[in-house]
Structures are given as C-alpha cells and as structure tokens.
PDB file of N, CA and C in Angstrom:
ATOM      1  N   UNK A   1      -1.003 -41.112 -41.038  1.00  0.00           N
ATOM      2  CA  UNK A   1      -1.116 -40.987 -39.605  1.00  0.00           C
ATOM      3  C   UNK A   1      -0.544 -39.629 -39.191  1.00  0.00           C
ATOM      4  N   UNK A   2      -1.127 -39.190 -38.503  1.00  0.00           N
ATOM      5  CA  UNK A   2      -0.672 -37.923 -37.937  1.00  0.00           C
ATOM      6  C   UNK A   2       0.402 -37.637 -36.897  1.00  0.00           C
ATOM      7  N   UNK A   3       1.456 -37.045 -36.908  1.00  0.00           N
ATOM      8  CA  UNK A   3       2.810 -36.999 -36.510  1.00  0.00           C
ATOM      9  C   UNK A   3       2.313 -36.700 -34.427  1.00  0.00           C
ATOM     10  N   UNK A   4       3.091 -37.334 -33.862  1.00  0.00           N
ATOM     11  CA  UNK A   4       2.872 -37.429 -32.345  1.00  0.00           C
ATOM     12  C   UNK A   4       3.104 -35.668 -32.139  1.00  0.00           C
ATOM     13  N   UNK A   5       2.634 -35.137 -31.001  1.00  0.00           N
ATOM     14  CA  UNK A   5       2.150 -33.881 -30.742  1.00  0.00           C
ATOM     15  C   UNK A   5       3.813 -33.799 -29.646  1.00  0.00           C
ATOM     16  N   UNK A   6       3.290 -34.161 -28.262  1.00  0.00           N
ATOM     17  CA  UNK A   6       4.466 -34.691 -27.588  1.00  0.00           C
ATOM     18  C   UNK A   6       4.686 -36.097 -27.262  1.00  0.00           C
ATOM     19  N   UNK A   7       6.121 -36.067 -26.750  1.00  0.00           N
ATOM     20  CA  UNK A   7       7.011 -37.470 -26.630  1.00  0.00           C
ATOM     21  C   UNK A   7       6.784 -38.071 -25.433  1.00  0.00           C
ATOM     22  N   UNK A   8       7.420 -39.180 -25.211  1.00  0.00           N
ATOM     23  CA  UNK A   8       7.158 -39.289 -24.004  1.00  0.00           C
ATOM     24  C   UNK A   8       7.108 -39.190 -23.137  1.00  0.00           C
ATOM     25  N   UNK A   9       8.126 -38.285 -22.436  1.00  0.00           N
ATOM     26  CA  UNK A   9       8.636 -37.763 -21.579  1.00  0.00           C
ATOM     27  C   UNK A   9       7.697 -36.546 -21.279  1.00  0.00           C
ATOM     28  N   UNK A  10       7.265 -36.157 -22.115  1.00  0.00           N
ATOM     29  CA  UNK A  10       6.333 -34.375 -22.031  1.00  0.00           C
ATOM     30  C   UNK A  10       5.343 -35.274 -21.698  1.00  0.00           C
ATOM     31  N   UNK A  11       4.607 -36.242 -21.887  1.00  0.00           N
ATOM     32  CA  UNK A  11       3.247 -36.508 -21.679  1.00  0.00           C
ATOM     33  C   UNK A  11       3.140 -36.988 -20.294  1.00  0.00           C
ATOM     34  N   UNK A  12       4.357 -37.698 -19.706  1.00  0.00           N
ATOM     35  CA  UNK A  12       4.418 -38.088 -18.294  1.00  0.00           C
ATOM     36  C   UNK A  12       4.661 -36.802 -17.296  1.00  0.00           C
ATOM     37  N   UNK A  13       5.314 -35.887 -17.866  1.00  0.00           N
ATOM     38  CA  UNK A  13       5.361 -34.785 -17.194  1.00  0.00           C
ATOM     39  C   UNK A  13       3.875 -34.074 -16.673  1.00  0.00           C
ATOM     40  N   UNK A  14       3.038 -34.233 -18.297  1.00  0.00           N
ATOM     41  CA  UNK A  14       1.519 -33.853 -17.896  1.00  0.00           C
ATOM     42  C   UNK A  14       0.769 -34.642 -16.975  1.00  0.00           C
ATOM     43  N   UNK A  15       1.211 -35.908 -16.512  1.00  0.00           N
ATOM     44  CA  UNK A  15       0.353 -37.060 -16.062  1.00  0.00           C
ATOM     45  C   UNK A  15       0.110 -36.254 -14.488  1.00  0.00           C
ATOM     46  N   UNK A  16       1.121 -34.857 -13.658  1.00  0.00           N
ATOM     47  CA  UNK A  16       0.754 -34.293 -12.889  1.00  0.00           C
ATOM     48  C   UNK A  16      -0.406 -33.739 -12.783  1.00  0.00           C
ATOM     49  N   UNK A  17      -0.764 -32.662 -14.293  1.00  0.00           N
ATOM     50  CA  UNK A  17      -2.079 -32.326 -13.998  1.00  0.00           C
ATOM     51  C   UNK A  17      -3.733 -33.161 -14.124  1.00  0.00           C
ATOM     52  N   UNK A  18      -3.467 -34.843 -14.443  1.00  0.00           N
ATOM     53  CA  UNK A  18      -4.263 -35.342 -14.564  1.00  0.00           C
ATOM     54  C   UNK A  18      -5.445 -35.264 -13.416  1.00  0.00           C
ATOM     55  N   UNK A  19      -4.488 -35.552 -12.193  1.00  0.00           N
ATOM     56  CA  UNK A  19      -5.292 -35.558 -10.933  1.00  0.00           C
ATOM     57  C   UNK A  19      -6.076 -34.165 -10.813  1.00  0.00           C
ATOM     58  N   UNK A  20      -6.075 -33.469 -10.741  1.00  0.00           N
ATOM     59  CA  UNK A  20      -6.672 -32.195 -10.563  1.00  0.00           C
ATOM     60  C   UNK A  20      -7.525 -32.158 -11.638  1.00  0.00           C
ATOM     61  N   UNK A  21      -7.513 -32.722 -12.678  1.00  0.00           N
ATOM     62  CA  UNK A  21      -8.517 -32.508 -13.941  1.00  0.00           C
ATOM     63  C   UNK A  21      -9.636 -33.270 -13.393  1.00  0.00           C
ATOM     64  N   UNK A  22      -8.673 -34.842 -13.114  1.00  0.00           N
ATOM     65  CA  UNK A  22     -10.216 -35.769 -12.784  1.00  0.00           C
ATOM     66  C   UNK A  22     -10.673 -35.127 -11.667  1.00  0.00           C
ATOM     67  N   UNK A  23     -10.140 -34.294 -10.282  1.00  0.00           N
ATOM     68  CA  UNK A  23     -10.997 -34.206  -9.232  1.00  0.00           C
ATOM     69  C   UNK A  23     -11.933 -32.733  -9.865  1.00  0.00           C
ATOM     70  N   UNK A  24     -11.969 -31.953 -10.859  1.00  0.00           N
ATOM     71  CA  UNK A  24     -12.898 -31.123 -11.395  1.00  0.00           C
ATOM     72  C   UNK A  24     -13.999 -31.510 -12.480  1.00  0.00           C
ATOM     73  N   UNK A  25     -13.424 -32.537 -12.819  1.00  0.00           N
ATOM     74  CA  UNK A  25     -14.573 -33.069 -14.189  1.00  0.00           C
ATOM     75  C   UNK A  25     -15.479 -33.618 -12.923  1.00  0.00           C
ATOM     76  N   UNK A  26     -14.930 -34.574 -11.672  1.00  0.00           N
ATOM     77  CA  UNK A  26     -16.028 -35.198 -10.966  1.00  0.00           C
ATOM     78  C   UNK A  26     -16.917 -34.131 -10.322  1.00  0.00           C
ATOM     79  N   UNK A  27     -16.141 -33.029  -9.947  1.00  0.00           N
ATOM     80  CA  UNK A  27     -16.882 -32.002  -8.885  1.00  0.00           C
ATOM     81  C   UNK A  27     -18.354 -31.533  -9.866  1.00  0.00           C
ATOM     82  N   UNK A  28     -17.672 -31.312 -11.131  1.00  0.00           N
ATOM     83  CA  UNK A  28     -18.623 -30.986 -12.058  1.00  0.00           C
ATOM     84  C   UNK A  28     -19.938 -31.734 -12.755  1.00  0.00           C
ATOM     85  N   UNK A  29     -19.419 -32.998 -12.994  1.00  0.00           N
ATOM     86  CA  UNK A  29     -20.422 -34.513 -12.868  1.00  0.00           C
ATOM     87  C   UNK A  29     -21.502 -34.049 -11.510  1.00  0.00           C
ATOM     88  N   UNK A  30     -20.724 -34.349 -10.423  1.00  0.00           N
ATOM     89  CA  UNK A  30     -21.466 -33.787  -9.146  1.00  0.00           C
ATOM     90  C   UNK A  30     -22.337 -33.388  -9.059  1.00  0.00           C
ATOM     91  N   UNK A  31     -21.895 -31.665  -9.182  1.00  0.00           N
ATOM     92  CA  UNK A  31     -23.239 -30.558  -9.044  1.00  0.00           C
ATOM     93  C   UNK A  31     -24.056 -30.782 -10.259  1.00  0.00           C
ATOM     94  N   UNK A  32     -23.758 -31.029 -11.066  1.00  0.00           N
ATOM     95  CA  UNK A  32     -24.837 -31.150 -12.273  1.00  0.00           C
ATOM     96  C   UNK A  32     -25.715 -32.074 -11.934  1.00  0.00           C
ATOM     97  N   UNK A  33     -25.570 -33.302 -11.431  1.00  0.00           N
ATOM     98  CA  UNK A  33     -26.239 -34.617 -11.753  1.00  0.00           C
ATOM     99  C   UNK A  33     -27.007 -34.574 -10.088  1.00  0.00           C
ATOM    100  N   UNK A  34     -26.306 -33.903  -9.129  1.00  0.00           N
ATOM    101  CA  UNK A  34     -26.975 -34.384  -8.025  1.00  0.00           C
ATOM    102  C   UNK A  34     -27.446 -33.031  -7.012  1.00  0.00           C
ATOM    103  N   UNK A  35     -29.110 -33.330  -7.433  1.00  0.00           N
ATOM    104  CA  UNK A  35     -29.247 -31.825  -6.670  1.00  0.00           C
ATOM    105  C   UNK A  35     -30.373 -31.655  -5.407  1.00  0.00           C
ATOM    106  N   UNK A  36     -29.508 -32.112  -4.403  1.00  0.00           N
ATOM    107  CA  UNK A  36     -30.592 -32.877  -2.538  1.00  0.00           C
ATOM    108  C   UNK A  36     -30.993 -32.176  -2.413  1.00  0.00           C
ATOM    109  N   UNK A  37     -30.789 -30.346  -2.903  1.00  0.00           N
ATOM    110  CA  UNK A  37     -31.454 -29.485  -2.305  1.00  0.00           C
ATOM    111  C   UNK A  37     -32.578 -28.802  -3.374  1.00  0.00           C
ATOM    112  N   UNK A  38     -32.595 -29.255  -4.767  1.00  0.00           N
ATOM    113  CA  UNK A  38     -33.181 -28.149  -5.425  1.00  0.00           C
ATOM    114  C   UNK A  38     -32.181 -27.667  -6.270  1.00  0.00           C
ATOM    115  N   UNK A  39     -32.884 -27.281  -7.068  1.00  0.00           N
ATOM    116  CA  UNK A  39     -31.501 -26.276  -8.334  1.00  0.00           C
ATOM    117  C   UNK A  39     -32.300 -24.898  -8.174  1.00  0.00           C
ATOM    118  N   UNK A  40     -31.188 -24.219  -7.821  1.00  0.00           N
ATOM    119  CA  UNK A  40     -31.264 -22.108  -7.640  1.00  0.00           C
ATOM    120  C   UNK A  40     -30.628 -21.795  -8.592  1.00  0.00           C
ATOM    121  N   UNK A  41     -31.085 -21.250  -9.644  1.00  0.00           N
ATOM    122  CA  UNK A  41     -30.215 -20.804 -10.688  1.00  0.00           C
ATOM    123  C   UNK A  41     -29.041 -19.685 -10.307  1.00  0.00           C
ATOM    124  N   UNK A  42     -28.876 -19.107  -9.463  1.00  0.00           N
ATOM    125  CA  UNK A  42     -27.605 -18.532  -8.724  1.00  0.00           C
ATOM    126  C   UNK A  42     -26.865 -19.213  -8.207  1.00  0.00           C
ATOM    127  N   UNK A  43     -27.663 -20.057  -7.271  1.00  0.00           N
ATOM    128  CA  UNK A  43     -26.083 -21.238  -6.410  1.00  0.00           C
ATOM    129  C   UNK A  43     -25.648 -22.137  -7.419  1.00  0.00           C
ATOM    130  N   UNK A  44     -26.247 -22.582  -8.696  1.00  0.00           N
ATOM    131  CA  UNK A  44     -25.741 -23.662  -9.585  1.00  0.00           C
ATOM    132  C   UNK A  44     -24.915 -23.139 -10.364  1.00  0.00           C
ATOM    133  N   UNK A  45     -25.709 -21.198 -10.775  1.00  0.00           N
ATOM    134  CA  UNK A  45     -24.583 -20.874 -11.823  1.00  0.00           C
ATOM    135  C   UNK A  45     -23.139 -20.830 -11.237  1.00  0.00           C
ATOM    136  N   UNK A  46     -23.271 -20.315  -9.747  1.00  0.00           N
ATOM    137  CA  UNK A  46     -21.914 -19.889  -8.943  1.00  0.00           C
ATOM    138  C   UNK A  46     -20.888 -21.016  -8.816  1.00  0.00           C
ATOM    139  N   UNK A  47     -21.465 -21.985  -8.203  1.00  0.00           N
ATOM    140  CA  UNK A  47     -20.907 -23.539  -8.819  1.00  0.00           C
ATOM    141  C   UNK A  47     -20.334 -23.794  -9.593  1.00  0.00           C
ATOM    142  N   UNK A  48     -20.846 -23.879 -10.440  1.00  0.00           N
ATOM    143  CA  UNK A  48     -20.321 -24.639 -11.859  1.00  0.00           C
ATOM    144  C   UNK A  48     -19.318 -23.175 -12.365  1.00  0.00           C
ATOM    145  N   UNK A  49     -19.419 -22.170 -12.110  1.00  0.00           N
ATOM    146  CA  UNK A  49     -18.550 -20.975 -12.566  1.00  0.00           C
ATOM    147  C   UNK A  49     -17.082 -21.219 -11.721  1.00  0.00           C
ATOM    148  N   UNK A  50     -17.368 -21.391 -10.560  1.00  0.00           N
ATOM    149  CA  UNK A  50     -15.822 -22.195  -9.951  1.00  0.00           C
ATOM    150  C   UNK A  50     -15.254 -22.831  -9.894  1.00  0.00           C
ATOM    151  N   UNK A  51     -15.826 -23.915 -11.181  1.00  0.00           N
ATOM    152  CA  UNK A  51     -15.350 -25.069 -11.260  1.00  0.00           C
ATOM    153  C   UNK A  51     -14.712 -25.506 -12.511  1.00  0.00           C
ATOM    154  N   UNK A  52     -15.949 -24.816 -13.503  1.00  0.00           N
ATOM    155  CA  UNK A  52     -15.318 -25.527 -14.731  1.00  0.00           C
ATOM    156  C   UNK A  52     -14.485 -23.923 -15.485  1.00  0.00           C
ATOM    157  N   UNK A  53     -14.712 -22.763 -14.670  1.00  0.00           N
ATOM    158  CA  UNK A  53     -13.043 -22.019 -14.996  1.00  0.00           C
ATOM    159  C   UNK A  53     -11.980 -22.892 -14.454  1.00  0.00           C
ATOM    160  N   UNK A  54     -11.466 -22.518 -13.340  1.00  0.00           N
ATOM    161  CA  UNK A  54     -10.544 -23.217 -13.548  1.00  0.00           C
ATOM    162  C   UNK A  54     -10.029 -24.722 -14.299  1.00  0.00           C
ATOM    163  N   UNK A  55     -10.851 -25.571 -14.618  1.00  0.00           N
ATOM    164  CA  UNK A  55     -10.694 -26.640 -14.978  1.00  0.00           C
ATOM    165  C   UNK A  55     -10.399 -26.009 -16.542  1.00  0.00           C
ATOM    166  N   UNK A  56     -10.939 -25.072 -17.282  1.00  0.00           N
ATOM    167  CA  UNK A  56     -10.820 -24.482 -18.609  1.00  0.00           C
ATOM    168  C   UNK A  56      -9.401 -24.063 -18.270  1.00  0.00           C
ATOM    169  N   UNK A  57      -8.825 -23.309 -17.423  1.00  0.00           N
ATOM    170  CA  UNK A  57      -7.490 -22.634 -16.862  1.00  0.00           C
ATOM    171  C   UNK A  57      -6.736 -24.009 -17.400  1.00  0.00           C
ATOM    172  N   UNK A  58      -6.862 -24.747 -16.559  1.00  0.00           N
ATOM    173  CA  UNK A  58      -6.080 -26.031 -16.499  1.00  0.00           C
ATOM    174  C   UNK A  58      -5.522 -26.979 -17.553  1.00  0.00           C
ATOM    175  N   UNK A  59      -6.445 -26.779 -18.324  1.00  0.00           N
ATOM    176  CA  UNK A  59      -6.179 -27.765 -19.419  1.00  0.00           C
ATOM    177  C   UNK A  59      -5.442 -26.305 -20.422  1.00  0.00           C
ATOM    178  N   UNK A  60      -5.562 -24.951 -20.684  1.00  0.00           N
ATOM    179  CA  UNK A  60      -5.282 -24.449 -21.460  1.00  0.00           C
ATOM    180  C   UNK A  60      -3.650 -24.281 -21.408  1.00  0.00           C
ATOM    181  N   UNK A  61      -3.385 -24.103 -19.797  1.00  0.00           N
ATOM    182  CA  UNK A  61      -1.920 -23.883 -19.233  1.00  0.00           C
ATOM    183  C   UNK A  61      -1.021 -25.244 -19.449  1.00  0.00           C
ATOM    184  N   UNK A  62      -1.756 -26.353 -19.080  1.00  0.00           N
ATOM    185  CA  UNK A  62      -1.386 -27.742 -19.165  1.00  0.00           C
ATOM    186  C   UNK A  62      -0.588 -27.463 -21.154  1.00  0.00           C
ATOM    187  N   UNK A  63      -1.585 -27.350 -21.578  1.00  0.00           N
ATOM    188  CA  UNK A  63      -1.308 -27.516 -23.369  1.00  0.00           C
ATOM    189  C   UNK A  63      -0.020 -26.762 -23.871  1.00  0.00           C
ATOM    190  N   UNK A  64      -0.034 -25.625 -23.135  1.00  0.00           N
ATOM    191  CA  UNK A  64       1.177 -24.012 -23.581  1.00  0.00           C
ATOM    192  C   UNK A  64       2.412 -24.663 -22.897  1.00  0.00           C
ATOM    193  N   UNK A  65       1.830 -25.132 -21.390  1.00  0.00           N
ATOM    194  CA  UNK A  65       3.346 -25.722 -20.807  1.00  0.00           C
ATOM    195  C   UNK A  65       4.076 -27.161 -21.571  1.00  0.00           C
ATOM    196  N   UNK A  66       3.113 -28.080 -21.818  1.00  0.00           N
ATOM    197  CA  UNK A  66       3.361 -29.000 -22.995  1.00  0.00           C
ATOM    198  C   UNK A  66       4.803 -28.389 -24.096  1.00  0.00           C
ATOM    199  N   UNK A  67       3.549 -27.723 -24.643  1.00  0.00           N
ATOM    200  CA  UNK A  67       4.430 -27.149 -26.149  1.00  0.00           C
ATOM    201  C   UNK A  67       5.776 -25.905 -26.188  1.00  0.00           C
ATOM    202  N   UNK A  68       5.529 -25.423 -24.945  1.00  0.00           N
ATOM    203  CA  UNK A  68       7.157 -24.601 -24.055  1.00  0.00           C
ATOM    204  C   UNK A  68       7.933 -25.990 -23.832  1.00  0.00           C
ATOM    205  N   UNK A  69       7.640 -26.796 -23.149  1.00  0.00           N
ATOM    206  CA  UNK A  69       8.468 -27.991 -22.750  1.00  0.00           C
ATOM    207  C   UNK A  69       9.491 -28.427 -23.928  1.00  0.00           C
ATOM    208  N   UNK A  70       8.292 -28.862 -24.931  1.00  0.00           N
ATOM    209  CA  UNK A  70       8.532 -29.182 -26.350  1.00  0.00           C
ATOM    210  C   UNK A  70       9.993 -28.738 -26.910  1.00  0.00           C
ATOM    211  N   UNK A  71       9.224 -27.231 -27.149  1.00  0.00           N
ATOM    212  CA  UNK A  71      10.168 -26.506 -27.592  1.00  0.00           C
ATOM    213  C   UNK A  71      11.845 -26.248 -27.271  1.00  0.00           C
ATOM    214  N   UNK A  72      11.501 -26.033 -25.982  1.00  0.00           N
ATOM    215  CA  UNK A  72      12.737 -26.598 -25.091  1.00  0.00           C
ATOM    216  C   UNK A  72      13.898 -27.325 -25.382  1.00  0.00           C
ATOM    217  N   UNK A  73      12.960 -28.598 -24.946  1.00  0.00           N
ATOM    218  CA  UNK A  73      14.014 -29.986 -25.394  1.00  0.00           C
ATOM    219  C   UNK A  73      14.573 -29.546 -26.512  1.00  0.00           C
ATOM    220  N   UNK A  74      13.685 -28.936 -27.973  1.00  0.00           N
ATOM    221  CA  UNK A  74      14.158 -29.028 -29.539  1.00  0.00           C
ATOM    222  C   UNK A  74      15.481 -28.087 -29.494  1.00  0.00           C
ATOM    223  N   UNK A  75      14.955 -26.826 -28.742  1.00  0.00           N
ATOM    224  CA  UNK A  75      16.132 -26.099 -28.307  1.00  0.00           C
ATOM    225  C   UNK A  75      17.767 -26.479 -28.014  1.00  0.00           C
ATOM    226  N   UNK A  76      17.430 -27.431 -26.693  1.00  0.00           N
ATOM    227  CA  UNK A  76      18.819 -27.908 -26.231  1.00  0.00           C
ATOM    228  C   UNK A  76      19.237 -28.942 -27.155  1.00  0.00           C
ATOM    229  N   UNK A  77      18.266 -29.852 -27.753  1.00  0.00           N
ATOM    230  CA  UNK A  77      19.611 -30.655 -28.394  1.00  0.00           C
ATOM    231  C   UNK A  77      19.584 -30.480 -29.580  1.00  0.00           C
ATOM    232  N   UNK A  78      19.020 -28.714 -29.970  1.00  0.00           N
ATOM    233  CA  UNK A  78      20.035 -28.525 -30.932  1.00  0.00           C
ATOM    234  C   UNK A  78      21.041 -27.958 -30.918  1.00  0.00           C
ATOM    235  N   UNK A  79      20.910 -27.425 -29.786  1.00  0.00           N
ATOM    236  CA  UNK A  79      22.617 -26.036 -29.753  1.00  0.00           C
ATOM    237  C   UNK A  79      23.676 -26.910 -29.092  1.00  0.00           C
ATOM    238  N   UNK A  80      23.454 -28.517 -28.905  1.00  0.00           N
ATOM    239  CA  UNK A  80      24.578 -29.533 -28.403  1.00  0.00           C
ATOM    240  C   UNK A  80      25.544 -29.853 -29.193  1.00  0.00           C
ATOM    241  N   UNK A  81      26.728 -29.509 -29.574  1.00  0.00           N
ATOM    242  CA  UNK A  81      27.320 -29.961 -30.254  1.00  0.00           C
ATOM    243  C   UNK A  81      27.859 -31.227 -30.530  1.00  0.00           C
ATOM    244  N   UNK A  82      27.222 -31.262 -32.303  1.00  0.00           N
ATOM    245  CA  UNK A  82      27.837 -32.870 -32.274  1.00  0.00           C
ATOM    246  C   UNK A  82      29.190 -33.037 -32.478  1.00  0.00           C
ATOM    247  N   UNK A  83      29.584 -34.599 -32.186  1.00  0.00           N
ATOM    248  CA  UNK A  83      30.711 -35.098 -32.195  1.00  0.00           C
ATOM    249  C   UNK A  83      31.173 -35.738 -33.823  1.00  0.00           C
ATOM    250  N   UNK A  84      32.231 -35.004 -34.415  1.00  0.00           N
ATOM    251  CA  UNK A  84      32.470 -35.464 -35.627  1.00  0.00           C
ATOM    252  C   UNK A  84      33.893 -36.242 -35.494  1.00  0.00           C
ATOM    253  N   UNK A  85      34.362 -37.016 -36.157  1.00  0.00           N
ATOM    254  CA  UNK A  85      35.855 -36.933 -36.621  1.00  0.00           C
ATOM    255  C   UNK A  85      36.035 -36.963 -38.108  1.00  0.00           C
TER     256      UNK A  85
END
C-alpha cells in the first residue's frame, strides 16, 4: 500500500479549496454541455480559457501549499525538544 501523501489535518485544511474547485469544474460542465446560443469558436475558446486556468492555478497551488504545510509540521516537531530522564 502506498504511504498517505498528507495527514489529516493538511487534508481538512484543503477541504477550503474544495468549494471553488466544484464551483469551476461546474462552470466548465456548463459552457461545454450547454450552448442556447450556438458555439463561436472565440466566445467558447474565451470561456473555457477563464475558467479552466484558473481552476489548473488552483489545484497546482492547492498541491505546493499541501506539501509546504507538510513540511512544516515535519519541521516543528522536529526541532521540539524531547523530554528525557
């Protein structure tokens, strides 16, 4: 089995950018699937170019901030000193 990526705590932290993912995957579902007016290959490309960048943004920053987080935590409790007697 393959070793967990992040813990739990990092993954609830991500559960912020969920919302914003689902409201771009739908925007994107959207314009693709529903088109009242016609498809213009300029207004669809322009569309979907504002949409699924940032949504690419999102998930890439989401992943780096993840694994900074990560790192982090590994950081602090290692420079904590333990308690011996």
């Amino acid at each position: 089995m393959l070793p967990e990526t992040f813990d739990r705590e990092t993954l609830l932290d991500l559960v912020v950018n969920a919302v914003p993912l689902g409201m771009l995957v739908g925007f994107t579902a959207l314009f693709v699937l529903v088109t009242p007016y016609g498809i213009d290959p300029a207004a669809t490309a322009i569309q979907l170019t504002l949409v699924v960048v940032p949504l690419g943004a999102l998930l890439v920053l989401s992943y780096y901030a993840a694994k900074l987080v990560e790192r982090a935590e590994a950081d602090a409790a290692a420079a904590e000193p333990t308690e011996t007697e």
